[in-house]
PDB file of N, CA and C in Angstrom:
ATOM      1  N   UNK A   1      76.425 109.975  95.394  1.00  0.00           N
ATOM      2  CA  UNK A   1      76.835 108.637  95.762  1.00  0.00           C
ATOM      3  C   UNK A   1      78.183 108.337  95.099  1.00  0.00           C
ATOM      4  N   UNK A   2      78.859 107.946  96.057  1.00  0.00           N
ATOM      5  CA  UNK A   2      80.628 107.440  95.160  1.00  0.00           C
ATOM      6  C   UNK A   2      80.939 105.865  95.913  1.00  0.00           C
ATOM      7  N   UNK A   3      81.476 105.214  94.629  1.00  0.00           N
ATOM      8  CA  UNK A   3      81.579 103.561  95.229  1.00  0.00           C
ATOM      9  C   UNK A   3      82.765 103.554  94.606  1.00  0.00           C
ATOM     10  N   UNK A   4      83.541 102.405  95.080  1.00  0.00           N
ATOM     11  CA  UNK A   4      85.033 102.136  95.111  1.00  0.00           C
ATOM     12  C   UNK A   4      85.185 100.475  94.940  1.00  0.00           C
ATOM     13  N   UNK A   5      85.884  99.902  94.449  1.00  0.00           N
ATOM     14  CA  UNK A   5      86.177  98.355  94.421  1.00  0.00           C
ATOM     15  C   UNK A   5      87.721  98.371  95.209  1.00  0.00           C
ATOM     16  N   UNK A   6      87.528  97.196  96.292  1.00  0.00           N
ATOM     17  CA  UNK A   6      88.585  96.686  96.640  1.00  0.00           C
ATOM     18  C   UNK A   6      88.677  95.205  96.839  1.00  0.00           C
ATOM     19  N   UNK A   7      89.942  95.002  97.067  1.00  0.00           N
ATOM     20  CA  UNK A   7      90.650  93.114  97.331  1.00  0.00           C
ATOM     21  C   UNK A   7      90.565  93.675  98.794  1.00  0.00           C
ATOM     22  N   UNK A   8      89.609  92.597  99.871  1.00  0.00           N
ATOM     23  CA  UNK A   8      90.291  92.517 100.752  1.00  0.00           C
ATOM     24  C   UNK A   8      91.244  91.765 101.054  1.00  0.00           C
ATOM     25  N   UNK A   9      92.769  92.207 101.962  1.00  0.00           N
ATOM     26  CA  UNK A   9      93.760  91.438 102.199  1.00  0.00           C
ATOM     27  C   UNK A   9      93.994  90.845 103.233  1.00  0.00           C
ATOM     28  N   UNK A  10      93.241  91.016 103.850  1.00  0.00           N
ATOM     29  CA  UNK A  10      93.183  90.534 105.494  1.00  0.00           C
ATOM     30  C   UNK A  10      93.278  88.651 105.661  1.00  0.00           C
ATOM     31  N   UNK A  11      94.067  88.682 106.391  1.00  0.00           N
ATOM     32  CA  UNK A  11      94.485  87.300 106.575  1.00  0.00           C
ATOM     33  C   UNK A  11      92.557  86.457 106.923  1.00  0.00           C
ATOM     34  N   UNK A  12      92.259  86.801 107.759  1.00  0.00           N
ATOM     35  CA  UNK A  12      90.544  86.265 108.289  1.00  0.00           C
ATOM     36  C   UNK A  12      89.928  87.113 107.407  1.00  0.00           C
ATOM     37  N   UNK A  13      89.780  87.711 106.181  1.00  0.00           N
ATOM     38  CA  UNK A  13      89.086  88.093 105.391  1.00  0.00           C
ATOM     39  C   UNK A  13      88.156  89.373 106.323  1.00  0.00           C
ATOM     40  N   UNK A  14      86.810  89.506 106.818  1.00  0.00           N
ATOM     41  CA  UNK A  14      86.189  90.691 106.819  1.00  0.00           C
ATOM     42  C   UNK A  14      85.804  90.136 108.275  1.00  0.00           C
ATOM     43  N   UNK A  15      86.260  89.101 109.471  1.00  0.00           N
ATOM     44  CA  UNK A  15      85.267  88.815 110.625  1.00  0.00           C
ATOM     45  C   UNK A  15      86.063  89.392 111.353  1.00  0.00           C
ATOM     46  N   UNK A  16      85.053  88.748 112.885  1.00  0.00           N
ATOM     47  CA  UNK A  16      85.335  88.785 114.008  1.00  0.00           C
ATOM     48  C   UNK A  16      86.044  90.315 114.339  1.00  0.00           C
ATOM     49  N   UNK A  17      87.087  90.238 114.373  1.00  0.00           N
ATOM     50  CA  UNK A  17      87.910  91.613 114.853  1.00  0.00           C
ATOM     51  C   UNK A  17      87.900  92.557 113.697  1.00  0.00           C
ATOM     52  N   UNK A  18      88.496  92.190 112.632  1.00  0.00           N
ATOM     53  CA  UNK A  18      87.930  93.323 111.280  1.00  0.00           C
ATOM     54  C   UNK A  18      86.966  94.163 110.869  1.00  0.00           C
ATOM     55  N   UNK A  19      86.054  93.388 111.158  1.00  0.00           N
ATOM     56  CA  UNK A  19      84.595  93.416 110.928  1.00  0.00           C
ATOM     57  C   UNK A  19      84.334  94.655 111.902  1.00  0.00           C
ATOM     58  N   UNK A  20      84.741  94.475 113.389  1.00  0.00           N
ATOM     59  CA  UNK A  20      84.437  95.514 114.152  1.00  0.00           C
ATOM     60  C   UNK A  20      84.901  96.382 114.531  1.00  0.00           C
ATOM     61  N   UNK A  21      86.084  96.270 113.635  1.00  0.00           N
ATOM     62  CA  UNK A  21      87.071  98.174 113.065  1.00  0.00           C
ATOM     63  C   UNK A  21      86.633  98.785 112.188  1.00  0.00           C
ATOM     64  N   UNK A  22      85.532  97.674 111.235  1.00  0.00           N
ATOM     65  CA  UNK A  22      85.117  98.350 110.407  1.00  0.00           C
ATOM     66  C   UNK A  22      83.908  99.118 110.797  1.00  0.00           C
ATOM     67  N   UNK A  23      83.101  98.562 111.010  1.00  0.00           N
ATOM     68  CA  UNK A  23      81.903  99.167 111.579  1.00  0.00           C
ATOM     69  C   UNK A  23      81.955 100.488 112.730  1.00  0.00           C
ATOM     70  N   UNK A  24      82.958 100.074 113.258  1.00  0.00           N
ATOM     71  CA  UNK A  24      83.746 101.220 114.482  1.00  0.00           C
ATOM     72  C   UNK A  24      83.957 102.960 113.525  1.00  0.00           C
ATOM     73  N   UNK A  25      84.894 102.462 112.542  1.00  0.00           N
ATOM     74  CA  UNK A  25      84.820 103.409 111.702  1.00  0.00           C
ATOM     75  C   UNK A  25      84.178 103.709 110.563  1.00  0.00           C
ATOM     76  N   UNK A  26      82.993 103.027 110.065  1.00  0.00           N
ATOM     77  CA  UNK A  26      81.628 103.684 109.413  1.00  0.00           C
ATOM     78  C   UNK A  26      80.928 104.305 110.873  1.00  0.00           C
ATOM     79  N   UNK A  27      80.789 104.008 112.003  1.00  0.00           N
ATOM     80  CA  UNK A  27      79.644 104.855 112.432  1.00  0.00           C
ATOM     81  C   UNK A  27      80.480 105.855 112.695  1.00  0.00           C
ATOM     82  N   UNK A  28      81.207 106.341 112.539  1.00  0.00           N
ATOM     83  CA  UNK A  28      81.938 107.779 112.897  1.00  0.00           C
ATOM     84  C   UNK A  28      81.154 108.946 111.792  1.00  0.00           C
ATOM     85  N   UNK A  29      80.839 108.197 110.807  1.00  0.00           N
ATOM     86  CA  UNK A  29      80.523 109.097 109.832  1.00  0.00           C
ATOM     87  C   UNK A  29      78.994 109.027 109.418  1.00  0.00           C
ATOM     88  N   UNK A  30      78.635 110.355 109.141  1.00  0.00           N
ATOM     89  CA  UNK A  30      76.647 110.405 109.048  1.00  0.00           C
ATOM     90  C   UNK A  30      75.929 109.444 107.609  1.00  0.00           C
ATOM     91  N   UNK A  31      76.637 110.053 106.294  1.00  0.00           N
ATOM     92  CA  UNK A  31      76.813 108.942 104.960  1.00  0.00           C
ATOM     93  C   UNK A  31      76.483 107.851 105.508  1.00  0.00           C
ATOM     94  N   UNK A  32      75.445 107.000 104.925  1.00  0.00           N
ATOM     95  CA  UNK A  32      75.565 105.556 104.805  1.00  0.00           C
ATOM     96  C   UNK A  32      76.322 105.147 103.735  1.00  0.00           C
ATOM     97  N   UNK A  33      76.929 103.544 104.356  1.00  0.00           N
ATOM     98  CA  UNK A  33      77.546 103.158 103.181  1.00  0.00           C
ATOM     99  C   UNK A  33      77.347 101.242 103.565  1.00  0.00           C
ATOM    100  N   UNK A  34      77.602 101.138 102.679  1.00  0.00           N
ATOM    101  CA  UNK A  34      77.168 100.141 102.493  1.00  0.00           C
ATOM    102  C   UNK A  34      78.482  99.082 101.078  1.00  0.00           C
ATOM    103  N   UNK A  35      78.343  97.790 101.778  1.00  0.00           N
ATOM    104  CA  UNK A  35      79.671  96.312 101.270  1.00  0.00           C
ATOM    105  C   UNK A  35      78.976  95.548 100.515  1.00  0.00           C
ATOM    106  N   UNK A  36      79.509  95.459  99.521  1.00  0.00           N
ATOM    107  CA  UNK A  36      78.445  94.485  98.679  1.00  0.00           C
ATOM    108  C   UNK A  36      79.521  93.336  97.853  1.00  0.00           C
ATOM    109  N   UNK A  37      79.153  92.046  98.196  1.00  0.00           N
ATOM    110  CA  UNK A  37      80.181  90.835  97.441  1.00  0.00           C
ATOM    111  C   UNK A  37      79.098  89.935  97.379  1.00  0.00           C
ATOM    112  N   UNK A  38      79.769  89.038  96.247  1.00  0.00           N
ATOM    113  CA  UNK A  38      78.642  88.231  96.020  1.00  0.00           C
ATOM    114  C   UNK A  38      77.306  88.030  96.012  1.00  0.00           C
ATOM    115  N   UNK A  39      77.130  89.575  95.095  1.00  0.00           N
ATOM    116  CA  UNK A  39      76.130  89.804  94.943  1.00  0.00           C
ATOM    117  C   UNK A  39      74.503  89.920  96.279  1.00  0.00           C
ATOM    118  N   UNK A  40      75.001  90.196  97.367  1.00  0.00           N
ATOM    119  CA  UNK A  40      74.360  90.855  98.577  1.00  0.00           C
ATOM    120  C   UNK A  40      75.090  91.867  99.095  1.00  0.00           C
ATOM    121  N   UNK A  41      74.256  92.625  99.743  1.00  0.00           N
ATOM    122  CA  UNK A  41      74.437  93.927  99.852  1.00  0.00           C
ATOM    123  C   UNK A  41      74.337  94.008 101.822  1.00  0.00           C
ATOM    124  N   UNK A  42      75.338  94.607 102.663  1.00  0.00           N
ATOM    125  CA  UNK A  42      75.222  95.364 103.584  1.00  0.00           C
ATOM    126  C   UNK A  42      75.803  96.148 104.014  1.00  0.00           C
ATOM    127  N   UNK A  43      74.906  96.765 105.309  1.00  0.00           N
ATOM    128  CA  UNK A  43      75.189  98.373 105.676  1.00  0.00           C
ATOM    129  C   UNK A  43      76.389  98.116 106.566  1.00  0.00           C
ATOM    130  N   UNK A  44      77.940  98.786 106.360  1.00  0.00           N
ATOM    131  CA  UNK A  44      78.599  98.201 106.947  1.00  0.00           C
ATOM    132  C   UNK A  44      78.718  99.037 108.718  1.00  0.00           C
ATOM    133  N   UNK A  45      77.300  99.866 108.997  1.00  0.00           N
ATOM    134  CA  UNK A  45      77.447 100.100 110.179  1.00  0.00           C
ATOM    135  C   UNK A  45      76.983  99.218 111.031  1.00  0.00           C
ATOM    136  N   UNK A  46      76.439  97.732 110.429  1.00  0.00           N
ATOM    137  CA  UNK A  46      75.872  96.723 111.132  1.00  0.00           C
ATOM    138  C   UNK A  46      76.868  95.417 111.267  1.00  0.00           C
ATOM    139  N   UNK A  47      77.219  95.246 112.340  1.00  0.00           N
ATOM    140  CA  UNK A  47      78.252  94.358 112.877  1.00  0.00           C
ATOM    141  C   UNK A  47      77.749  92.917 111.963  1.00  0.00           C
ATOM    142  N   UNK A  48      76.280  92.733 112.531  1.00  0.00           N
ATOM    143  CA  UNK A  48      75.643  91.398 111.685  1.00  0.00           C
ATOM    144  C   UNK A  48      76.292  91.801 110.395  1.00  0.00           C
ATOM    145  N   UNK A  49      75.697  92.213 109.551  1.00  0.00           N
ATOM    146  CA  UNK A  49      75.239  92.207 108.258  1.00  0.00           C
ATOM    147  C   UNK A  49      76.700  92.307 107.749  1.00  0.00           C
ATOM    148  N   UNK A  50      77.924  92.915 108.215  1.00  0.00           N
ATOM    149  CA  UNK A  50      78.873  92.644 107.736  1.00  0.00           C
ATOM    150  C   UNK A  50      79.338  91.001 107.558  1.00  0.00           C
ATOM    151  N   UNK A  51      79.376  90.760 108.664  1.00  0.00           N
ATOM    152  CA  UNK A  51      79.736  89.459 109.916  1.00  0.00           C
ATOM    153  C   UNK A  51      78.980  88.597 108.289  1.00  0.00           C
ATOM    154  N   UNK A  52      77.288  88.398 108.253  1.00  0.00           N
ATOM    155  CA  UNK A  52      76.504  87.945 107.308  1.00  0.00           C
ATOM    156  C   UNK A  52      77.259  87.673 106.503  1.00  0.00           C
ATOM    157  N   UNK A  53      78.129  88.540 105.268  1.00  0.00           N
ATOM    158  CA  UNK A  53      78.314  88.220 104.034  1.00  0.00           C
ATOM    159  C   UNK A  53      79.949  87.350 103.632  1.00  0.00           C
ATOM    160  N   UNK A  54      80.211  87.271 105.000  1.00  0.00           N
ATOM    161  CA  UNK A  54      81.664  86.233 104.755  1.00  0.00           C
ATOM    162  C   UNK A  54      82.650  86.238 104.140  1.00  0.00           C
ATOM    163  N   UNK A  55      82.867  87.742 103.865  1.00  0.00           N
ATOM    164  CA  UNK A  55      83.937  87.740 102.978  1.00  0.00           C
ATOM    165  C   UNK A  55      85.318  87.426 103.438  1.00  0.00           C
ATOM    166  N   UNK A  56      85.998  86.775 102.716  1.00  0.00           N
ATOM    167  CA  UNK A  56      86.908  86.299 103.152  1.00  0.00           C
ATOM    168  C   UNK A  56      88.622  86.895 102.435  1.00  0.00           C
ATOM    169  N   UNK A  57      89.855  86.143 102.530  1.00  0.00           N
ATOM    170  CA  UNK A  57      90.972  86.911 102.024  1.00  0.00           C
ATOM    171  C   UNK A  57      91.067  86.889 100.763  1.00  0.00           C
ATOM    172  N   UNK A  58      91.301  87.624  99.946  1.00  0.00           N
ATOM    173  CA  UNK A  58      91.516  87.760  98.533  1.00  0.00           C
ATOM    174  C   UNK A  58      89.722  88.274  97.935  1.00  0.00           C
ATOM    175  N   UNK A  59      89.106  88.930  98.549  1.00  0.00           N
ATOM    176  CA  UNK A  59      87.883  88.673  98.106  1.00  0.00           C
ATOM    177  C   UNK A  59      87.915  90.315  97.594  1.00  0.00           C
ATOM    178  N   UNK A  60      87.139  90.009  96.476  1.00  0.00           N
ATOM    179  CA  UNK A  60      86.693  91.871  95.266  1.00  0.00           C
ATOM    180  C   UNK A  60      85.322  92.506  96.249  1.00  0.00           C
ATOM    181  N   UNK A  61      85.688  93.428  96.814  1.00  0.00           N
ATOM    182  CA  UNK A  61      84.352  93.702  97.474  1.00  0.00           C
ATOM    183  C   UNK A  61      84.186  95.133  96.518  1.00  0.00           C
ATOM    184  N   UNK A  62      82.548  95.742  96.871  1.00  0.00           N
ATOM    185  CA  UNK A  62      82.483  97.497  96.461  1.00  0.00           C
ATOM    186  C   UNK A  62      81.926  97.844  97.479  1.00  0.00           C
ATOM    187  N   UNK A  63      82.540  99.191  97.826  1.00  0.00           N
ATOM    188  CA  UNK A  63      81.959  99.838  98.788  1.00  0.00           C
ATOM    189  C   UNK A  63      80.917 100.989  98.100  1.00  0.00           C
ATOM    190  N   UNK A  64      80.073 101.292  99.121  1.00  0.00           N
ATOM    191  CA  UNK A  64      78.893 102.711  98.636  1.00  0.00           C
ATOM    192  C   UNK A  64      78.539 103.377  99.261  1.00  0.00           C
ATOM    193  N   UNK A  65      79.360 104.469  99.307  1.00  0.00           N
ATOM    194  CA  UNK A  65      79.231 105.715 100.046  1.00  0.00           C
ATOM    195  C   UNK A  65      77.927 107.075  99.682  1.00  0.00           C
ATOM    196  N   UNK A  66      76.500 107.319 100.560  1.00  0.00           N
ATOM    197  CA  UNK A  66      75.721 108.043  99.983  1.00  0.00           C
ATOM    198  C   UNK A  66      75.960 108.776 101.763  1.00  0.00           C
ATOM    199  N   UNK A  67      75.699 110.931 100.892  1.00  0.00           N
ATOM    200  CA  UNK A  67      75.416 111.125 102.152  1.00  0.00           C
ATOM    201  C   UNK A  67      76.325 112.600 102.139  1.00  0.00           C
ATOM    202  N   UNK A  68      76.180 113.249 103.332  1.00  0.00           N
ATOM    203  CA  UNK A  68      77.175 114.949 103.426  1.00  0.00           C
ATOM    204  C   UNK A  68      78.516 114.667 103.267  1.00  0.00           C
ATOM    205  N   UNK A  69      78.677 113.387 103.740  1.00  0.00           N
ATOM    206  CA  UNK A  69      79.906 113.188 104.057  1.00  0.00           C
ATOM    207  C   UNK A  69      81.215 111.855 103.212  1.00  0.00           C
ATOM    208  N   UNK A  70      80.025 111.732 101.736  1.00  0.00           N
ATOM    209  CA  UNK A  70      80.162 110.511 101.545  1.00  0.00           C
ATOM    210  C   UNK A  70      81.725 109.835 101.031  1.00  0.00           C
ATOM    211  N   UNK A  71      82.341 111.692 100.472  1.00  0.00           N
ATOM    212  CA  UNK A  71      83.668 111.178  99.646  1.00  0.00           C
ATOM    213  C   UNK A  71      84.993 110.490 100.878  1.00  0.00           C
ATOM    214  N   UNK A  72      84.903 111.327 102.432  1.00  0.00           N
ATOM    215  CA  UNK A  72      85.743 111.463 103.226  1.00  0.00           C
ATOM    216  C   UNK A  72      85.070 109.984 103.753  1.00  0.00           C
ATOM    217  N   UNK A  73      84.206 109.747 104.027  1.00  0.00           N
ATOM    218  CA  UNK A  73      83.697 108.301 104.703  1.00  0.00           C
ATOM    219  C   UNK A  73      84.623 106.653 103.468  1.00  0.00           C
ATOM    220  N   UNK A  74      83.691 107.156 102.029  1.00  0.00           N
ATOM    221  CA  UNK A  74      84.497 106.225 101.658  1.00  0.00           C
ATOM    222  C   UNK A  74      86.106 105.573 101.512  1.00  0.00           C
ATOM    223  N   UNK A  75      86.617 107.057 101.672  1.00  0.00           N
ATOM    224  CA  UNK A  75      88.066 107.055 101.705  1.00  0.00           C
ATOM    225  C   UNK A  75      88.762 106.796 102.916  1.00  0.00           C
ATOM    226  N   UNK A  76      87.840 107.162 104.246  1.00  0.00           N
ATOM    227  CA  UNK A  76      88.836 106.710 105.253  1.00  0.00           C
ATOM    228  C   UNK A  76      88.556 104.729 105.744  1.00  0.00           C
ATOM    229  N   UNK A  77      87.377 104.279 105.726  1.00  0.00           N
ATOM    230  CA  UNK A  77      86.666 102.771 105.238  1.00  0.00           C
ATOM    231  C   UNK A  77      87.484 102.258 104.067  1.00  0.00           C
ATOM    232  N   UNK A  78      88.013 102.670 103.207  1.00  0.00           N
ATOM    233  CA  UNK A  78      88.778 102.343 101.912  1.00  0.00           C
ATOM    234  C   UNK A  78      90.373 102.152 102.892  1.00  0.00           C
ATOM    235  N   UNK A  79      90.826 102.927 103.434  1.00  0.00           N
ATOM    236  CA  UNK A  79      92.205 103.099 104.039  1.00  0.00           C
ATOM    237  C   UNK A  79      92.252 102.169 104.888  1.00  0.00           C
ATOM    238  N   UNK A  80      91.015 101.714 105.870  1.00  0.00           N
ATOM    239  CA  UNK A  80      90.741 100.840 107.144  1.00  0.00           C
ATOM    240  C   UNK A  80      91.294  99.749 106.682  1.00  0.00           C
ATOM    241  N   UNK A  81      90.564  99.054 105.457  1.00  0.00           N
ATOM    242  CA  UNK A  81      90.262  97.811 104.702  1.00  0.00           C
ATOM    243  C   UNK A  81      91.566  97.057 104.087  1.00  0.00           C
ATOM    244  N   UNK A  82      92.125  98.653 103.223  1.00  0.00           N
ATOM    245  CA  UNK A  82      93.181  98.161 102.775  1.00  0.00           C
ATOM    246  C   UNK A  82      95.172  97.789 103.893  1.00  0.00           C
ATOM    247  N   UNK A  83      94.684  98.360 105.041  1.00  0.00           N
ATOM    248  CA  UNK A  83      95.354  98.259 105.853  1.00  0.00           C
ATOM    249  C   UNK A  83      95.340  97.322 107.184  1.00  0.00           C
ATOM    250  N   UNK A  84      94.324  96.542 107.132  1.00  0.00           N
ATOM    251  CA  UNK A  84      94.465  95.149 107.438  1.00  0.00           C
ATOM    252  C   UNK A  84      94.981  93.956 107.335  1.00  0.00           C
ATOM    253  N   UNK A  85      95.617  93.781 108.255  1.00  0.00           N
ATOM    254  CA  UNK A  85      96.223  92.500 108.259  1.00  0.00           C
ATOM    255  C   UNK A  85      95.645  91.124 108.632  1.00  0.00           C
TER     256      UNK A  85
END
């Protein structure tokens, strides 16, 4: 298992359209992983459960990558995130 802390920078923080680049690119990969802020936790291959936790701009999220694939999943989800506008 490998987890990572990031700021998201995204102007709308983690919704609507973000949200479903993100999830777009977790299901590419077998690893679950999973967004956790404010102390709740979701799987970010679930549109809800992202959508759910509201994170918004300037917000400390951790990501958690478990799985065959987990170092290349967290890192390309890490690249997604931080390259949002």
């Amino acid at each position: 298992m490998v987890s990572r802390e990031l700021t998201v920078n995204s102007s709308t923080g983690l919704h609507a359209r973000p949200a479903t680049l993100l999830v777009k690119k977790a299901s590419s990969f077998k690893s679950d992983i999973f967004i956790e802020y404010n102390g709740k936790n979701a799987n970010i291959k679930s549109l809800i459960g992202v959508l759910s936790l509201a994170v918004t701009k300037g917000a400390n999220i951790t990501l958690t990558a478990s799985g065959d694939d987990e170092v290349l999943a967290l890192e390309e989800v890490s690249k997604l995130i931080d390259s949002l506008q």
